[in-house]
Each structure stands twice: as structure tokens, then as C-alpha cells.
PDB file of N, CA and C in Angstrom:
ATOM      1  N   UNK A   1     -12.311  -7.604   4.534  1.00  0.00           N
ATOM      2  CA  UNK A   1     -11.690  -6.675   3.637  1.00  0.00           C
ATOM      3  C   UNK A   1     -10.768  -7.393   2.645  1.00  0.00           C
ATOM      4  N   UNK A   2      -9.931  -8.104   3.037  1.00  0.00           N
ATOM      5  CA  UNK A   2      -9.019  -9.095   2.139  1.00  0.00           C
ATOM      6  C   UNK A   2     -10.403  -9.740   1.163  1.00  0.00           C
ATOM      7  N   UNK A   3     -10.797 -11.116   1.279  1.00  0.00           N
ATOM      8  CA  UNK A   3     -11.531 -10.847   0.577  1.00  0.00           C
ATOM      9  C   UNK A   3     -12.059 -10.475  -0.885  1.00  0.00           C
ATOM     10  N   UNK A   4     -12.400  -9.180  -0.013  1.00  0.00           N
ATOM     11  CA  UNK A   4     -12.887  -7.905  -1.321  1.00  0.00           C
ATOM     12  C   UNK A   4     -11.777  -7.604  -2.332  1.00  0.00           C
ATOM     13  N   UNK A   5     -10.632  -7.207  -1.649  1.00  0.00           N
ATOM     14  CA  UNK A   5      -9.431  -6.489  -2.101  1.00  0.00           C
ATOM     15  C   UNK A   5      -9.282  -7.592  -2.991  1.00  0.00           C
ATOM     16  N   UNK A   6      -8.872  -8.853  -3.159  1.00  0.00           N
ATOM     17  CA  UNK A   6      -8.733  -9.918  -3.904  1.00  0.00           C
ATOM     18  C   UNK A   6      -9.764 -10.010  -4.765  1.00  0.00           C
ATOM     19  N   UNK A   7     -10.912 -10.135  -4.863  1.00  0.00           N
ATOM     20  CA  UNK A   7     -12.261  -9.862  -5.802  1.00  0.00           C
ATOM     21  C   UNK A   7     -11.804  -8.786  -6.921  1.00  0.00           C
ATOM     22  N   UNK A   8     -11.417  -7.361  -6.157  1.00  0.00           N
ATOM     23  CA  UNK A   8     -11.473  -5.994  -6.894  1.00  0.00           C
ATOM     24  C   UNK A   8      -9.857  -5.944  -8.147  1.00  0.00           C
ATOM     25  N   UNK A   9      -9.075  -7.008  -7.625  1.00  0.00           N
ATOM     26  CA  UNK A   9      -7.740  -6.750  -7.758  1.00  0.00           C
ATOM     27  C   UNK A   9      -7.480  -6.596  -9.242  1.00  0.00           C
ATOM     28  N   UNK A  10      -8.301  -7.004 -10.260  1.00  0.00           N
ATOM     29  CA  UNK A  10      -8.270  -7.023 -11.123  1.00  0.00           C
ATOM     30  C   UNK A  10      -8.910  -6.131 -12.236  1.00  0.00           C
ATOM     31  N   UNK A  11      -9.226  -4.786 -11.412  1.00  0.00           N
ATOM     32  CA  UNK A  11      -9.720  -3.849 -12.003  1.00  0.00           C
ATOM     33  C   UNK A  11      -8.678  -2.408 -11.034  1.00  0.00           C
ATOM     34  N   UNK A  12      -7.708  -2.423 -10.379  1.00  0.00           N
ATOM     35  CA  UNK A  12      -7.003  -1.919  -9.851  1.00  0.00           C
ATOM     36  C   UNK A  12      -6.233  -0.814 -11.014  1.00  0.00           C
ATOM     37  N   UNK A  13      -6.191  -1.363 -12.442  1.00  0.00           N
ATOM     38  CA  UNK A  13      -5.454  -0.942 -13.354  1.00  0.00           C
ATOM     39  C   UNK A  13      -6.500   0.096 -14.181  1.00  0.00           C
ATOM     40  N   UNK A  14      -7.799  -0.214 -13.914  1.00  0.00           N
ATOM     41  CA  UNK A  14      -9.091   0.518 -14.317  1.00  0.00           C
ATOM     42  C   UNK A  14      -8.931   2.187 -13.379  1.00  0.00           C
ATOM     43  N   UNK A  15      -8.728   2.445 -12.416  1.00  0.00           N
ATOM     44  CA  UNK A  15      -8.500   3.414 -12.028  1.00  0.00           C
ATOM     45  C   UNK A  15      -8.295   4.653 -12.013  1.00  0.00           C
ATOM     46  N   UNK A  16      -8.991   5.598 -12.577  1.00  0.00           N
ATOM     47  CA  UNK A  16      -8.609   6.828 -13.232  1.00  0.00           C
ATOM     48  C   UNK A  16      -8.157   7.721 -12.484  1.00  0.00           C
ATOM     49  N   UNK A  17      -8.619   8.172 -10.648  1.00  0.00           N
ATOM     50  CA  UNK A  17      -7.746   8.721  -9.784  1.00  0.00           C
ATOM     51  C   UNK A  17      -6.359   8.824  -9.635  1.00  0.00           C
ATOM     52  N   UNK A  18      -5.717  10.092  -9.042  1.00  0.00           N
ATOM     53  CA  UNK A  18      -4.499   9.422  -8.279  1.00  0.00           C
ATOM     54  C   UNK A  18      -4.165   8.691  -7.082  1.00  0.00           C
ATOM     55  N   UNK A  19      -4.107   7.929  -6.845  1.00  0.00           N
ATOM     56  CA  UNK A  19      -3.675   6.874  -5.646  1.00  0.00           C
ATOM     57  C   UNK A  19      -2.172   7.149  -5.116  1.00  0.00           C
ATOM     58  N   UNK A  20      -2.162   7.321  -4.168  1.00  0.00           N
ATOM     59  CA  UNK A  20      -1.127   7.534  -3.021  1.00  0.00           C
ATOM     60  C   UNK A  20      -1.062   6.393  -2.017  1.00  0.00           C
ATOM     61  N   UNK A  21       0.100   5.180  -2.064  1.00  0.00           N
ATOM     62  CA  UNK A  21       0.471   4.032  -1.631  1.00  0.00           C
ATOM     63  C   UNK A  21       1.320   4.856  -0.238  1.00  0.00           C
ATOM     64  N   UNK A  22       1.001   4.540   0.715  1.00  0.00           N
ATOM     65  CA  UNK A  22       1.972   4.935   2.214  1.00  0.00           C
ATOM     66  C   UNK A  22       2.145   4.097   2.901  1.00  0.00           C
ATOM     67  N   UNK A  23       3.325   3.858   3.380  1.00  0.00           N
ATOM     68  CA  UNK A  23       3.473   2.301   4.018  1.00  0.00           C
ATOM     69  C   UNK A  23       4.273   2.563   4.745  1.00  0.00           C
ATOM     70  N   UNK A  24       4.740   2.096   5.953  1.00  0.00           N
ATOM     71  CA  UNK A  24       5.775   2.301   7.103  1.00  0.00           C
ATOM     72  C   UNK A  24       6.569   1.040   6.757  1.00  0.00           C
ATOM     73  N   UNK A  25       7.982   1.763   6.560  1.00  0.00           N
ATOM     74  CA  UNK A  25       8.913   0.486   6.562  1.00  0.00           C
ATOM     75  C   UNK A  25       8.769  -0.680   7.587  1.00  0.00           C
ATOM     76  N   UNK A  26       8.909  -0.161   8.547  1.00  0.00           N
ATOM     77  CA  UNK A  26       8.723  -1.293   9.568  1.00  0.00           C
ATOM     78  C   UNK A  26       7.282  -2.651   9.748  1.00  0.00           C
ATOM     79  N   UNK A  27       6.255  -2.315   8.809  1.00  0.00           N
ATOM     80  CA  UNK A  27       5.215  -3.137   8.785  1.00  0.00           C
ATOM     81  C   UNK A  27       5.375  -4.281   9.113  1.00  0.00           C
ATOM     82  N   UNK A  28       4.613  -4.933  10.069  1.00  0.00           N
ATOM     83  CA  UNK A  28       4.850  -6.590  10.305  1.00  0.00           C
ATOM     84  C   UNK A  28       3.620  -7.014   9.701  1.00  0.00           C
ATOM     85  N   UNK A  29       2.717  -6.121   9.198  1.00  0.00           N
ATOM     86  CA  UNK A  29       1.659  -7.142   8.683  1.00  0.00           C
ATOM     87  C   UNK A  29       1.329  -7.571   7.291  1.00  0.00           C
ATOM     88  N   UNK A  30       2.567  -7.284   6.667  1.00  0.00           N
ATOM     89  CA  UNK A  30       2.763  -7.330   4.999  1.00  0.00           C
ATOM     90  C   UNK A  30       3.806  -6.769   4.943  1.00  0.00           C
ATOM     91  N   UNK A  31       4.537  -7.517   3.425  1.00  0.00           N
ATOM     92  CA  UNK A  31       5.897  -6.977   3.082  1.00  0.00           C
ATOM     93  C   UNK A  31       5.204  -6.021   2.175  1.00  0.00           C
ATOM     94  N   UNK A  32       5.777  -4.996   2.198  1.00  0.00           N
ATOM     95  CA  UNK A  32       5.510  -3.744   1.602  1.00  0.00           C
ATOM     96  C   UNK A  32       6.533  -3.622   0.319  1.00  0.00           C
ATOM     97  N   UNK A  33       7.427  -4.284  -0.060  1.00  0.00           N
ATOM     98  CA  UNK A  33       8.506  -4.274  -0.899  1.00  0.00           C
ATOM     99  C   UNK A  33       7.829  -5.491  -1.729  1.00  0.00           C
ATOM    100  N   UNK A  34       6.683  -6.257  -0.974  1.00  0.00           N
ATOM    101  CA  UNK A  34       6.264  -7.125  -2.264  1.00  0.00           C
ATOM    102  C   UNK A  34       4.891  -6.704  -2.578  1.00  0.00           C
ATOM    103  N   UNK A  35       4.184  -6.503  -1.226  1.00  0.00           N
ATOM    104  CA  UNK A  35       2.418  -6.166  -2.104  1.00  0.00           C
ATOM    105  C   UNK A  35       2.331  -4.780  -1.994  1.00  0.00           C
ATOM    106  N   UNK A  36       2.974  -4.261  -1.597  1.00  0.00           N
ATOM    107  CA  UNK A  36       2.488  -2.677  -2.105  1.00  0.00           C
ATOM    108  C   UNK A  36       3.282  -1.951  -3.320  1.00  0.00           C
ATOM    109  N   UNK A  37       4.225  -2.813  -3.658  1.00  0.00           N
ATOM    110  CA  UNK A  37       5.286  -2.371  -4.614  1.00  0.00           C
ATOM    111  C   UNK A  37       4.326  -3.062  -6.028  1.00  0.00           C
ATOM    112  N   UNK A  38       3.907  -4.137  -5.758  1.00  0.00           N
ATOM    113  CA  UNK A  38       2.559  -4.935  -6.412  1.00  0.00           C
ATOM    114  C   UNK A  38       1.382  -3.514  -7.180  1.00  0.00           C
ATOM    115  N   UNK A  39       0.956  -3.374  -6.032  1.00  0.00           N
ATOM    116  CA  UNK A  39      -0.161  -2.378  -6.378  1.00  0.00           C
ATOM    117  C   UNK A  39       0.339  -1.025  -6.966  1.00  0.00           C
ATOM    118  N   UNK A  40       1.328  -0.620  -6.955  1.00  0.00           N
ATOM    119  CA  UNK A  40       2.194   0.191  -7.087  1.00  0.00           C
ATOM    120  C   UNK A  40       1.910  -0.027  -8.746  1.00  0.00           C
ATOM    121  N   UNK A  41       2.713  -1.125  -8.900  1.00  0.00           N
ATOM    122  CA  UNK A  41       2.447  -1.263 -10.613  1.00  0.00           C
ATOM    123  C   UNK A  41       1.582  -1.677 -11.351  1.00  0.00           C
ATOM    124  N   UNK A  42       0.411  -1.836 -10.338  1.00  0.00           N
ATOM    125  CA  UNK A  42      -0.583  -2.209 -11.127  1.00  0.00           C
ATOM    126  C   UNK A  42      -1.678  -0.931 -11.235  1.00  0.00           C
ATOM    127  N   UNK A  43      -1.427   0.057 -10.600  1.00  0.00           N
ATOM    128  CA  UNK A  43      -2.075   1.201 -10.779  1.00  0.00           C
ATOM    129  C   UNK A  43      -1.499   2.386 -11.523  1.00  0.00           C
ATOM    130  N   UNK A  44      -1.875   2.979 -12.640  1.00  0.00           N
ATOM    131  CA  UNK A  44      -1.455   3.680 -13.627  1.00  0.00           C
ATOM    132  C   UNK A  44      -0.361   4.965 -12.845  1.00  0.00           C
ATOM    133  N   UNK A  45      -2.034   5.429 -11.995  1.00  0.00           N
ATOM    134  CA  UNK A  45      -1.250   6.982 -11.772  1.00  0.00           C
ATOM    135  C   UNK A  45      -1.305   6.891 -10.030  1.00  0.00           C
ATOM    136  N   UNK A  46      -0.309   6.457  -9.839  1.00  0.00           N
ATOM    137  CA  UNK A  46       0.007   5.571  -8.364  1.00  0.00           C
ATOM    138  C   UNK A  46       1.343   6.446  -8.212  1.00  0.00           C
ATOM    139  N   UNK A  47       1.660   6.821  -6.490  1.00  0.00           N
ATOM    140  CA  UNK A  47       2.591   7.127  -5.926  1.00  0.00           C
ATOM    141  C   UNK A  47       2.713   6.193  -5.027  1.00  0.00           C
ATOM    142  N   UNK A  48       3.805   5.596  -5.001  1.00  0.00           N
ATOM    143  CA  UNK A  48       4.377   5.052  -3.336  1.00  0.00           C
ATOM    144  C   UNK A  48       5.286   5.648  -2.593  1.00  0.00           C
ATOM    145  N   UNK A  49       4.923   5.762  -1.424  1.00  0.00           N
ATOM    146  CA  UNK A  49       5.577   6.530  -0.720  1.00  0.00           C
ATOM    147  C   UNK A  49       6.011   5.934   0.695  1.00  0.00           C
ATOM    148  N   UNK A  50       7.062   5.151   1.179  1.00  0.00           N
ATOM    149  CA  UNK A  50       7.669   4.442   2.251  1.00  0.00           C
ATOM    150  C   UNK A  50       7.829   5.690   3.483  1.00  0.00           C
ATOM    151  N   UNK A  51       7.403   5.131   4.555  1.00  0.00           N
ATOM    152  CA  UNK A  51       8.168   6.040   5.522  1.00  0.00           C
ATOM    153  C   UNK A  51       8.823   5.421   6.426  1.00  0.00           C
ATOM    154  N   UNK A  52       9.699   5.755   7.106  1.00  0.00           N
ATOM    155  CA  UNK A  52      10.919   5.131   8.173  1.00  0.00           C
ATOM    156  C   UNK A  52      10.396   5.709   9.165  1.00  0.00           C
ATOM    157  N   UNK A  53      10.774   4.652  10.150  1.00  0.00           N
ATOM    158  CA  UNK A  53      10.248   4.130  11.130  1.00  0.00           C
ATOM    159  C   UNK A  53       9.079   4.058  11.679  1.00  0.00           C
ATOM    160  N   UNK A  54       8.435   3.212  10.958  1.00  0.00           N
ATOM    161  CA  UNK A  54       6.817   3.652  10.822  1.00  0.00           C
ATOM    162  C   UNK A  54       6.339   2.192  10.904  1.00  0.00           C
ATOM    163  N   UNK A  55       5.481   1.303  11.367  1.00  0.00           N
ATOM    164  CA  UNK A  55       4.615   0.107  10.478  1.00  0.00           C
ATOM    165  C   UNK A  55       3.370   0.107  10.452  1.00  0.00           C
ATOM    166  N   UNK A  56       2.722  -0.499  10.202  1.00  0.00           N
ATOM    167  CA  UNK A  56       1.372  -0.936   9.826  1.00  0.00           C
ATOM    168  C   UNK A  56       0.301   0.527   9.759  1.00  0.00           C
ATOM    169  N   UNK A  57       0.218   1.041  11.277  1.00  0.00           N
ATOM    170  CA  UNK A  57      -0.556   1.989  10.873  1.00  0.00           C
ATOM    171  C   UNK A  57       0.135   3.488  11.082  1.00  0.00           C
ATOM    172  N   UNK A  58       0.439   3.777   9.791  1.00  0.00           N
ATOM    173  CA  UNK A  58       1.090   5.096  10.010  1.00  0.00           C
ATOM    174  C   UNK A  58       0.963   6.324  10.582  1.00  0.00           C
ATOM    175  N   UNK A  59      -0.422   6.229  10.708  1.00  0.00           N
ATOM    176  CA  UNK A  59      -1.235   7.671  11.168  1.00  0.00           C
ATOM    177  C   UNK A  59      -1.008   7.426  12.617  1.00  0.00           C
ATOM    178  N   UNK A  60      -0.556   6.855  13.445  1.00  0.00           N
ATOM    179  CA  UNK A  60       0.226   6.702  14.968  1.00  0.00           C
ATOM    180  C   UNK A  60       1.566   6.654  14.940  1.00  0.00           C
ATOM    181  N   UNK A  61       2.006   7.759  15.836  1.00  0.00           N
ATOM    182  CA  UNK A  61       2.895   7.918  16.239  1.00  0.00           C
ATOM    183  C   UNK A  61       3.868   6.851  16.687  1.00  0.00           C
ATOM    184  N   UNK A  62       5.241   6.370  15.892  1.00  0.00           N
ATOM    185  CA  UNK A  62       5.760   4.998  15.845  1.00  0.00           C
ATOM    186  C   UNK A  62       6.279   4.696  17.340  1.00  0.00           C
ATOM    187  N   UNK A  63       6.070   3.527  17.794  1.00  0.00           N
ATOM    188  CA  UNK A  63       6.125   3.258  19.289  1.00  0.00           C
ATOM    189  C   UNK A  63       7.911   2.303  19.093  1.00  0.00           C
ATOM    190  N   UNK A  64       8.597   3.205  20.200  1.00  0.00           N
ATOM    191  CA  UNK A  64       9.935   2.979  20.308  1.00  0.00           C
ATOM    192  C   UNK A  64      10.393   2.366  21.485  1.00  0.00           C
TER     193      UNK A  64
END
């Protein structure tokens, strides 16, 4: 998948959808304040949206 994502990265700004960026603060598997804040501005009509206490995969319930 990386990869790809690196291949595609340069048409990210081509994008005519809206894109919704969700990221759990807590992520250990990427800084989210650098590559998703990244994609963030490289996509026109882009939301980012951080959530607390959350990482990597948000759609699970954050383990405490």
C-alpha cells in the first residue's frame, strides 16, 4: 500500500471529492501532525479531523 500511496501522491491535489482525514491522536504508526496534516494540504476539499484518545485504528474502541 505505501508504495502505491507514494506513486499516487502526486495527483492527490487532482481530487474532486470530499475527503475526510481521521486520525487518532495517539497514533504510533505515523505522526499525524506531519503526514496527515501533509495530505490535508495537499487536497483541495479535505477535512481533518483528530480524535483523542484514539491511535492508529480508530474504528476500535481505544485500549486503556
Amino acid at each position: 500500500m505505501i508504495p502505491d500511496a507514494f506513486m499516487l501522491r502526486n495527483q492527490y491535489a487532482d481530487l474532486k471529492m470530499l475527503v475526510v482525514i481521521i486520525a487518532g491522536e495517539q497514533d504510533k504508526l505515523i505522526d499525524i501532525d506531519t503526514q496527515s496534516a501533509r495530505l490535508h494540504s495537499d487536497v483541495t476539499q479535505c477535512k481533518f479531523q483528530k480524535v483523542a484518545a484514539n491511535g492508529h485504528m480508530i474504528q476500535l474502541p481505544p485500549i486503556r
